[in-house]
Protein backbone atom coordinates (compact mmCIF):
# COMPACT_ATOMS: atom_id res chain seq x y z
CA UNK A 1 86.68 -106.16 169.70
CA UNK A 2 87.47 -107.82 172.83
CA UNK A 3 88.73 -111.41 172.50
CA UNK A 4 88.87 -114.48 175.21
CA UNK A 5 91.23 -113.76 178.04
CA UNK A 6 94.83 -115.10 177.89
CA UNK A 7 96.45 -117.75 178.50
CA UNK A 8 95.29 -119.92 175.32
CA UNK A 9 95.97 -123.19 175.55
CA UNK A 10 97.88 -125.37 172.68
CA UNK A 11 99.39 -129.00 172.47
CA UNK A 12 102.59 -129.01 175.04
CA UNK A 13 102.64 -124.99 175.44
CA UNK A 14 100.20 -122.32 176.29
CA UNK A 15 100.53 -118.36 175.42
CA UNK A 16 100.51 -115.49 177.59
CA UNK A 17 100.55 -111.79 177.07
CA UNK A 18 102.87 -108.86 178.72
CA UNK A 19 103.05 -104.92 178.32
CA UNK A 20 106.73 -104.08 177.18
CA UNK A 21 108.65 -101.94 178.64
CA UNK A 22 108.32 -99.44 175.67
CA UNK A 23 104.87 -100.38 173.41
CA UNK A 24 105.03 -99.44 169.84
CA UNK A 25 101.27 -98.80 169.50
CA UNK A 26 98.20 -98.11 171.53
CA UNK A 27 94.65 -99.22 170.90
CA UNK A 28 91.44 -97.16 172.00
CA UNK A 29 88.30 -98.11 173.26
CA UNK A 30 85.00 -96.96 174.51
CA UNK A 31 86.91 -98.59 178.25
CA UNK A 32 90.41 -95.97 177.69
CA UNK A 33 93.39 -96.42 175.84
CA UNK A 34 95.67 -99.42 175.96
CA UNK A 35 99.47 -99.74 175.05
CA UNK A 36 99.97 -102.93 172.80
CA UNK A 37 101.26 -106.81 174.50
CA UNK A 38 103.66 -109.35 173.58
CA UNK A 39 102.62 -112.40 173.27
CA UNK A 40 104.94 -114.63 174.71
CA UNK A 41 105.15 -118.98 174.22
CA UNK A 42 105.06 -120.89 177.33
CA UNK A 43 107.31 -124.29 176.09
CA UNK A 44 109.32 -126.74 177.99
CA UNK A 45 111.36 -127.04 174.54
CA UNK A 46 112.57 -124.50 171.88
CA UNK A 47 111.52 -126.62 169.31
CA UNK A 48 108.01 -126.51 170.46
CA UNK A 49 108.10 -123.25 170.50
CA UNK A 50 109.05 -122.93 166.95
CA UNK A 51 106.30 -124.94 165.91
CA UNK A 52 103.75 -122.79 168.30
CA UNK A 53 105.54 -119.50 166.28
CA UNK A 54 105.53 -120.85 162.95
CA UNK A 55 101.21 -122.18 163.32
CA UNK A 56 100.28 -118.79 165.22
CA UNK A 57 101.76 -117.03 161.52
CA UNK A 58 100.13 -119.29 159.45
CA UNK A 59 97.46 -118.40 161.10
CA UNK A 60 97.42 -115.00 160.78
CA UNK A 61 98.31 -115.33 157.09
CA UNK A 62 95.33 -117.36 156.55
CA UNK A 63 93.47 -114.75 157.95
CA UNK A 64 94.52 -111.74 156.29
CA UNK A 65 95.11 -114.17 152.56
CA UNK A 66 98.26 -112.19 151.97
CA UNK A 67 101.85 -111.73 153.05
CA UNK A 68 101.29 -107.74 153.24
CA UNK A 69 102.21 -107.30 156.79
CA UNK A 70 104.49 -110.47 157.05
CA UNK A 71 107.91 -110.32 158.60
CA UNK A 72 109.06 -113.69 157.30
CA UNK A 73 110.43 -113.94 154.35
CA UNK A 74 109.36 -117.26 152.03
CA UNK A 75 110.63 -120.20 153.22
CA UNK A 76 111.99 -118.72 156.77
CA UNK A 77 111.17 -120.21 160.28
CA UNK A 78 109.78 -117.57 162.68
CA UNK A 79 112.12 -116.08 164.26
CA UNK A 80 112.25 -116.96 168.08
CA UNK A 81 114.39 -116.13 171.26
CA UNK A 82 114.52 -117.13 174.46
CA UNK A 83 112.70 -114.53 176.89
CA UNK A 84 114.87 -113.19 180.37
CA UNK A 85 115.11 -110.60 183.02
CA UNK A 86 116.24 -107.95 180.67
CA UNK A 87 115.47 -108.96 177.37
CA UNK A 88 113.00 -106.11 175.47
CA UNK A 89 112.44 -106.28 171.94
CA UNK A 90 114.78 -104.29 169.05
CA UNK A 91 112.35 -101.11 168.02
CA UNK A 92 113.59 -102.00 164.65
CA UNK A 93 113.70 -105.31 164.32
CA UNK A 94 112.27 -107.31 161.67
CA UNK A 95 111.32 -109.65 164.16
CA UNK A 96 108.78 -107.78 165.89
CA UNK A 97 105.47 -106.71 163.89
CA UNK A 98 102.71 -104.81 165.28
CA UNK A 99 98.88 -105.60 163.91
CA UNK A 100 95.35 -106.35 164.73
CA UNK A 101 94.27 -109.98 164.80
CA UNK A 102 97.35 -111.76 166.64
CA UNK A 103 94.89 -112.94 169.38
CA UNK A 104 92.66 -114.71 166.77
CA UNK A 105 95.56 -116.26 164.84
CA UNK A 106 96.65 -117.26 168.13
CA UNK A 107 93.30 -119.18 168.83
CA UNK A 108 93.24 -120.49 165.51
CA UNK A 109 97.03 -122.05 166.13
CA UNK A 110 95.82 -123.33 169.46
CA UNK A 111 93.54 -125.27 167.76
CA UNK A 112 95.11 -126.45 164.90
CA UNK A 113 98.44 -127.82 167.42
CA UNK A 114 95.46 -130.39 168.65
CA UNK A 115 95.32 -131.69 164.93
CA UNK A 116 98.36 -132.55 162.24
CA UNK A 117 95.39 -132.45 159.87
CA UNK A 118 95.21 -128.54 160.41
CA UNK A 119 98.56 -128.04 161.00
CA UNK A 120 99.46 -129.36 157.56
CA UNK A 121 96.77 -127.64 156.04
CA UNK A 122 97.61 -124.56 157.27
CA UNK A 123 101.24 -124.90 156.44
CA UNK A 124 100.14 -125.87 152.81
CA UNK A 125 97.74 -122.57 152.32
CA UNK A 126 101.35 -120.82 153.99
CA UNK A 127 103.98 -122.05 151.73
CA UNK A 128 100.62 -121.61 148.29
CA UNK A 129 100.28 -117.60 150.07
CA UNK A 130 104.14 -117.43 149.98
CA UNK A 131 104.69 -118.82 146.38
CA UNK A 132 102.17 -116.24 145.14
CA UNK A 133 99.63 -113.98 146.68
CA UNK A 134 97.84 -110.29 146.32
CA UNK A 135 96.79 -107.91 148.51
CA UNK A 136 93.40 -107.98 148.61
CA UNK A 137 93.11 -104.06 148.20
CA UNK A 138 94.61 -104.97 145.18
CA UNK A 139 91.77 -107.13 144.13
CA UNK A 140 89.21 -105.25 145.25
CA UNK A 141 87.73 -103.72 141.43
CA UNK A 142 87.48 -99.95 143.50
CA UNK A 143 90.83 -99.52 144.33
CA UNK A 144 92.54 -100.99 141.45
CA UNK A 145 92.03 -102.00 137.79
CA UNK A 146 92.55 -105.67 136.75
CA UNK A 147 95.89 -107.21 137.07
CA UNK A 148 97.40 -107.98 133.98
CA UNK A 149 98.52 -112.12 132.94
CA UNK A 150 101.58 -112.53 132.51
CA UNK A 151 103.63 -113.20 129.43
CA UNK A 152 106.83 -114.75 131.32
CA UNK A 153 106.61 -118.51 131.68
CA UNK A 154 108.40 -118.64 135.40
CA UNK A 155 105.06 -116.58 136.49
CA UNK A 156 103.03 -119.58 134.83
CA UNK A 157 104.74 -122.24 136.72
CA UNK A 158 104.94 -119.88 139.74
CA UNK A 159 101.17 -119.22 139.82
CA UNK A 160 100.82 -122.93 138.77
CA UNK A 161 102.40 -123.88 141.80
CA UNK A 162 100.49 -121.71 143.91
CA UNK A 163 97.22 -123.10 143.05
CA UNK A 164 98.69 -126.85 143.36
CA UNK A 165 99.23 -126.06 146.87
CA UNK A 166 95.99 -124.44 147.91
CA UNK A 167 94.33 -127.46 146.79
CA UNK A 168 96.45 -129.93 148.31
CA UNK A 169 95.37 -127.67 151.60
CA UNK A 170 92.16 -128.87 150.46
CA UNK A 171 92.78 -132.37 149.87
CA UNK A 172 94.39 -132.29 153.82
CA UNK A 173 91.49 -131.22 155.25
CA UNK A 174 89.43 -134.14 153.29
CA UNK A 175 87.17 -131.07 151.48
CA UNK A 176 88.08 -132.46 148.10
CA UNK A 177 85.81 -134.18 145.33
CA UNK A 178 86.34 -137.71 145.50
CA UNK A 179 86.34 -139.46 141.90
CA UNK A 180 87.52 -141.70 139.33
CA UNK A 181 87.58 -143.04 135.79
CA UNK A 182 84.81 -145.93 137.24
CA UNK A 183 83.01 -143.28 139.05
CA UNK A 184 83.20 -139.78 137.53
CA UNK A 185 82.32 -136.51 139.20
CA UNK A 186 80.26 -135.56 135.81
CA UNK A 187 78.05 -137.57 133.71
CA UNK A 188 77.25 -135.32 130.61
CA UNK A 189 78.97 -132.26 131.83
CA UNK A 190 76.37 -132.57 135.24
CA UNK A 191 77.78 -133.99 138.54
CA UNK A 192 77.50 -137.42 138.83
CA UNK A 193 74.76 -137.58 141.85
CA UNK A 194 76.64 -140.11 143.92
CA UNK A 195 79.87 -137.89 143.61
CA UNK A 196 77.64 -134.93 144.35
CA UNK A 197 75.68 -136.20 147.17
CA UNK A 198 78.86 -137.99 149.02
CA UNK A 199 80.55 -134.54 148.82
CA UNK A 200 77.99 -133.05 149.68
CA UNK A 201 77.42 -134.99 153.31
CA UNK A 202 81.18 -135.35 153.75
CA UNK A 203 81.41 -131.51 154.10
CA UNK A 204 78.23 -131.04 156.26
CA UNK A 205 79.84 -133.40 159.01
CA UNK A 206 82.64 -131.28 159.04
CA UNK A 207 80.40 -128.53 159.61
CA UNK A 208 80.96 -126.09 156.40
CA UNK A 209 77.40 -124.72 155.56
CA UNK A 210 76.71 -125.15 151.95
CA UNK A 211 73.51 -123.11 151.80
CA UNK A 212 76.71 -119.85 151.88
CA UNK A 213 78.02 -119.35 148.51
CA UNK A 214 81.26 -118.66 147.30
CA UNK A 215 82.71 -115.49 145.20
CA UNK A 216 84.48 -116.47 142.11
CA UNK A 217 86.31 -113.60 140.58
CA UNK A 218 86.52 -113.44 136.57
CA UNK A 219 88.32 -110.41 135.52
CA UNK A 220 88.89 -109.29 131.58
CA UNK A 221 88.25 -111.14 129.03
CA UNK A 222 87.34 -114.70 128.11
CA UNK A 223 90.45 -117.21 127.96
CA UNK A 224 90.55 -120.52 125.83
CA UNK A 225 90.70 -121.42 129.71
CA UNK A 226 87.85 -120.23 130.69
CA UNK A 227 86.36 -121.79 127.25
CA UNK A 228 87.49 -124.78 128.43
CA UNK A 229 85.83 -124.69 131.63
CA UNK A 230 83.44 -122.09 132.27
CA UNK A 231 82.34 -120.89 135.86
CA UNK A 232 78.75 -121.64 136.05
CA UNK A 233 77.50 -118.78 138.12
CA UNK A 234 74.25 -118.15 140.17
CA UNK A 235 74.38 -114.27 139.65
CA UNK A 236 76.69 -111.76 139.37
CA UNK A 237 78.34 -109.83 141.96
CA UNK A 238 77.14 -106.17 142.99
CA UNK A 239 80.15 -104.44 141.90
CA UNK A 240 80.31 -106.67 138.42
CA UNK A 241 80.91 -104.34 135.69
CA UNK A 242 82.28 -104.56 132.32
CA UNK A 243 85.32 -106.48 132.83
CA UNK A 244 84.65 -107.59 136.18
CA UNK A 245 82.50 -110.31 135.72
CA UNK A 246 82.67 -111.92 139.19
CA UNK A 247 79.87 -113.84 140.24
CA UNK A 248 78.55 -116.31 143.00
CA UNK A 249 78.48 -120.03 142.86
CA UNK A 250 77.74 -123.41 144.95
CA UNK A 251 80.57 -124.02 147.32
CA UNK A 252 80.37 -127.34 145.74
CA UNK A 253 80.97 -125.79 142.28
CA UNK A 254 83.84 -123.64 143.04
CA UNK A 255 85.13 -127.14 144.75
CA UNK A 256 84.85 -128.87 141.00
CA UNK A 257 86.36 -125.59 139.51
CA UNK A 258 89.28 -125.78 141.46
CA UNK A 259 89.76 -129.51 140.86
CA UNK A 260 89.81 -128.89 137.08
CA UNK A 261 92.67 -126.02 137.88
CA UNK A 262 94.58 -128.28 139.52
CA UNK A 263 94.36 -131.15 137.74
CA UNK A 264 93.79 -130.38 133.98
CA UNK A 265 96.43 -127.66 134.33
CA UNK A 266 98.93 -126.74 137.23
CA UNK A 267 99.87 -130.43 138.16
CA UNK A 268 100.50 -132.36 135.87
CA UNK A 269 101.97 -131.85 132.80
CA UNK A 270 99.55 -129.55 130.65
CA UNK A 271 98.45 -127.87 127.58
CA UNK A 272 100.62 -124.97 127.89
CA UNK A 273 98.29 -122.91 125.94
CA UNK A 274 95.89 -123.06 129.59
CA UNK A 275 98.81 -122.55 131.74
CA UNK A 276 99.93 -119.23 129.77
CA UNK A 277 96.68 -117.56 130.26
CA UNK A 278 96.77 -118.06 134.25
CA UNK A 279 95.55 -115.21 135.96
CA UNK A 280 96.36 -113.86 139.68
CA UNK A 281 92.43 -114.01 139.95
CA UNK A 282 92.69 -117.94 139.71
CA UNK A 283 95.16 -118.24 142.11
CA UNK A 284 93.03 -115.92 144.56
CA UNK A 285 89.79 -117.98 143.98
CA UNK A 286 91.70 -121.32 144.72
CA UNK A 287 93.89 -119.73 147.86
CA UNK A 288 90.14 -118.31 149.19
CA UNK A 289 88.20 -121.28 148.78
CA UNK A 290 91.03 -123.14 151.10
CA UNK A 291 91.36 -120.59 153.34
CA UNK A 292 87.27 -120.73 153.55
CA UNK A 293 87.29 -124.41 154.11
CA UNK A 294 90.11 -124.21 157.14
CA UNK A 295 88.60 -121.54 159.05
CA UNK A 296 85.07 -123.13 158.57
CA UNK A 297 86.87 -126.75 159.99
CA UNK A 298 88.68 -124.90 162.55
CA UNK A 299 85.90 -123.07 163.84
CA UNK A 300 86.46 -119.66 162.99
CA UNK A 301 84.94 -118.44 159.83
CA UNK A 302 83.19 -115.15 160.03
CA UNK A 303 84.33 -115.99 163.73
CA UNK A 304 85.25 -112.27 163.94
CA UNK A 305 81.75 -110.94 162.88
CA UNK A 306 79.82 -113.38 165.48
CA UNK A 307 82.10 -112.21 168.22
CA UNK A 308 80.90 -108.57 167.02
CA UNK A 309 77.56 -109.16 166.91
CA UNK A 310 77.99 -110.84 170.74
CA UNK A 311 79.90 -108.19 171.93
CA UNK A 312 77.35 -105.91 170.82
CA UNK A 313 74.48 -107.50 172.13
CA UNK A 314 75.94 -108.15 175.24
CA UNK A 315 76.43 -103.80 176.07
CA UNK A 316 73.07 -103.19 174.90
CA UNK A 317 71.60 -105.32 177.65
C-alpha cells in the first residue's frame, strides 16, 4: 500500500526518508520496482532523537504484538547515530532491520510524541511485549498446536508480570473499569449498571467502537482459573475446535476479564494455585486487548485495511 508522503511531523523533530547508497531490499508494485529508504530523525538534540527512535519501535511492536523481527534486545535503547557525508549503514549490523510497516509505526510515534498519555502507554505495552510475548503464527490453531503451561514458577511470575503491564497500558490510556468496595463493578455476578454504563460512555468519547467485539482465546482444558472466572462468550470462533475453544465477547467483558487477571492474580500477592496455571494465551488476550485500545485512541486501528480499501477505490475510479 502506499502511505502519506514524508516528512511526518512529531513533537520537536520531523522524519524524512533517503535511498542508501546500497538498499538491502526492493519492493514491487503495479507503478515498478523500488529499492528500500532510511528513515532518518530530523532533531535539534540527540536526546530527542532517542525518544523519536525508541516511540517509532514501540510502535511497530505494537503493531506486529511480538518481538519477532525486533533488533533490540529487552531493556535496550534504540540504537542511534549521528548521520554525515559518508556515513552508510553496516550490511550486518544489528542496528539496521529491514520490514514492512516502518511508515505506519512512524505515524503512530508522530502521534503519540503529541501526548505523554500515549507515549507511556506505548512504552508500557513495550516493556509487557518484551517481558513475554508469542509470535502470532504461533498462536494461530493452523500452524501450531497449543502451547503448553508451564511448570517452572519464574515463567509464572514472568507471565504474571507481563499481563500486569498490559493492563497498566490500559489504565494509562484511562480504558480501565473504574470501581470500588462502595461501588462495585458486579452486583450478583452482573455488572453493576452505573459501572457499566460510565465505562461504557468513557470509551465512546475516546472513540473505541463497542458494537466490534473482541477474540478471547481459551486453549486446552478448563483451569481452577478459568473455574474461577469463566469467559462469558457470545459464540465461538470459526476455527474453534476441540481444544480451541476461543470465542468472541463484549469489549467491555474482555475489559472486566482482564481486570480480574490483573488484580485477583498477577499483582498482588495471590493464590498461587491461579498463578501456576497461567497460560501464554492469557498473556496474549491481555497484551491484544491493550494493543486494541491504543491503536483505536491513536487513530489507527484497522488503519491499514481503510487505507486499502481507499487506495483501492481511488484506482478504480
Amino acid at each position: 500500500m502506499e502511505y502519506p508522503p514524508f516528512p511526518y511531523k512529531g513533537r520537536n523533530w520531523h522524519l524524512t526518508l533517503r535511498t542508501p547508497k546500497h538498499p538491502r531490499s526492493f519492493t514491487a508494485s503495479s507503478k515498478g520496482i523500488f529499492p528500500a529508504k532510511e528513515v532518518l530523525i530530523n532533531a535539534a538534540k540527540e536526546v530527542v532523537a532517542q525518544r523519536a527512535a525508541d516511540l517509532i519501535h514501540s510502535a511497530r511492536l505494537a503493531i506486529e504484538g511480538s518481538l519477532l523481527t525486533s533488533v533490540v534486545s529487552p531493556g535496550e535503547q534504540v540504537p542511534i547515530r549521528r548521520l554525515t557525508e559518508t556515513y552508510e549503514a553496516d550490511e550486518d549490523s544489528k542496528e539496521t532491520i529491514v520490514t514492512c510497516h516502518i511508515p505506519w509505526a512512524c505515524l503512530i510515534a508522530a502521534r503519540a510524541s503529541r501526548s505523554f498519555t500515549y507515549e507511556y502507554a506505548l512504552a508500557k505495552l513495550r516493556l509487557s511485549l518484551e517481558t513475554f510475548s508469542v509470535p502470532t503464527m504461533y498462536l494461530d490453531p493452523s500452524h501450531s498446536g497449543n502451547l503448553a503451561r508451564s511448570p517452572i514458577p519464574f515463567d509464572h511470575i514472568r507471565l504474571g508480570f507481563a499481563i500486569t503491564m498490559a493492563y497498566s497500558c490500559i489504565e494509562e490510556l484511562h480504558c480501565e473499569i473504574r470501581a470500588s468496595s462502595q461501588r462495585p463493578s458486579t452486583i450478583n455476578g452482573e455488572w453493576n449498571p452505573a459501572v457499566l454504563t460510565e465505562l461504557e460512555e468513557r470509551l465512546r468519547s475516546f472513540r473505541i467502537d463497542l458494537s466490534e467485539t473482541f477474540p478471547w482465546s481459551v486453549r486446552g482444558g478448563k483451569t481452577l482459573l478459568e473455574k474461577k472466572r469463566p469467559p462469558k462468550l457470545l459464540k465461538k470462533s470459526s476455527w474453534a475446535w476441540r481444544q480451541v475453544r476461543d470465542g468472541e465477547m463484549p469489549l467491555t467483558q474482555a475489559l472486566a476479564l482482564a481486570s480480574f487477571l490483573r488484580s485477583k492474580v498477577t499483582t498482588h500477592r495471590s493464590e498461587k494455585s491461579l498463578l501456576r496455571v497461567l497460560s501464554a494465551y492469557d498473556v496474549h488476550n491481555v497484551q491484544f486487548l491493550a494493543r486494541r485500545l491504543l491503536l483505536e485512541r491513536t487513530g489507527h486501528w484497522r488503519w491499514h485495511e481503510n487505507r486499502q480499501d481507499t487506495d483501492n477505490s481511488q484506482s478504480a475510479s
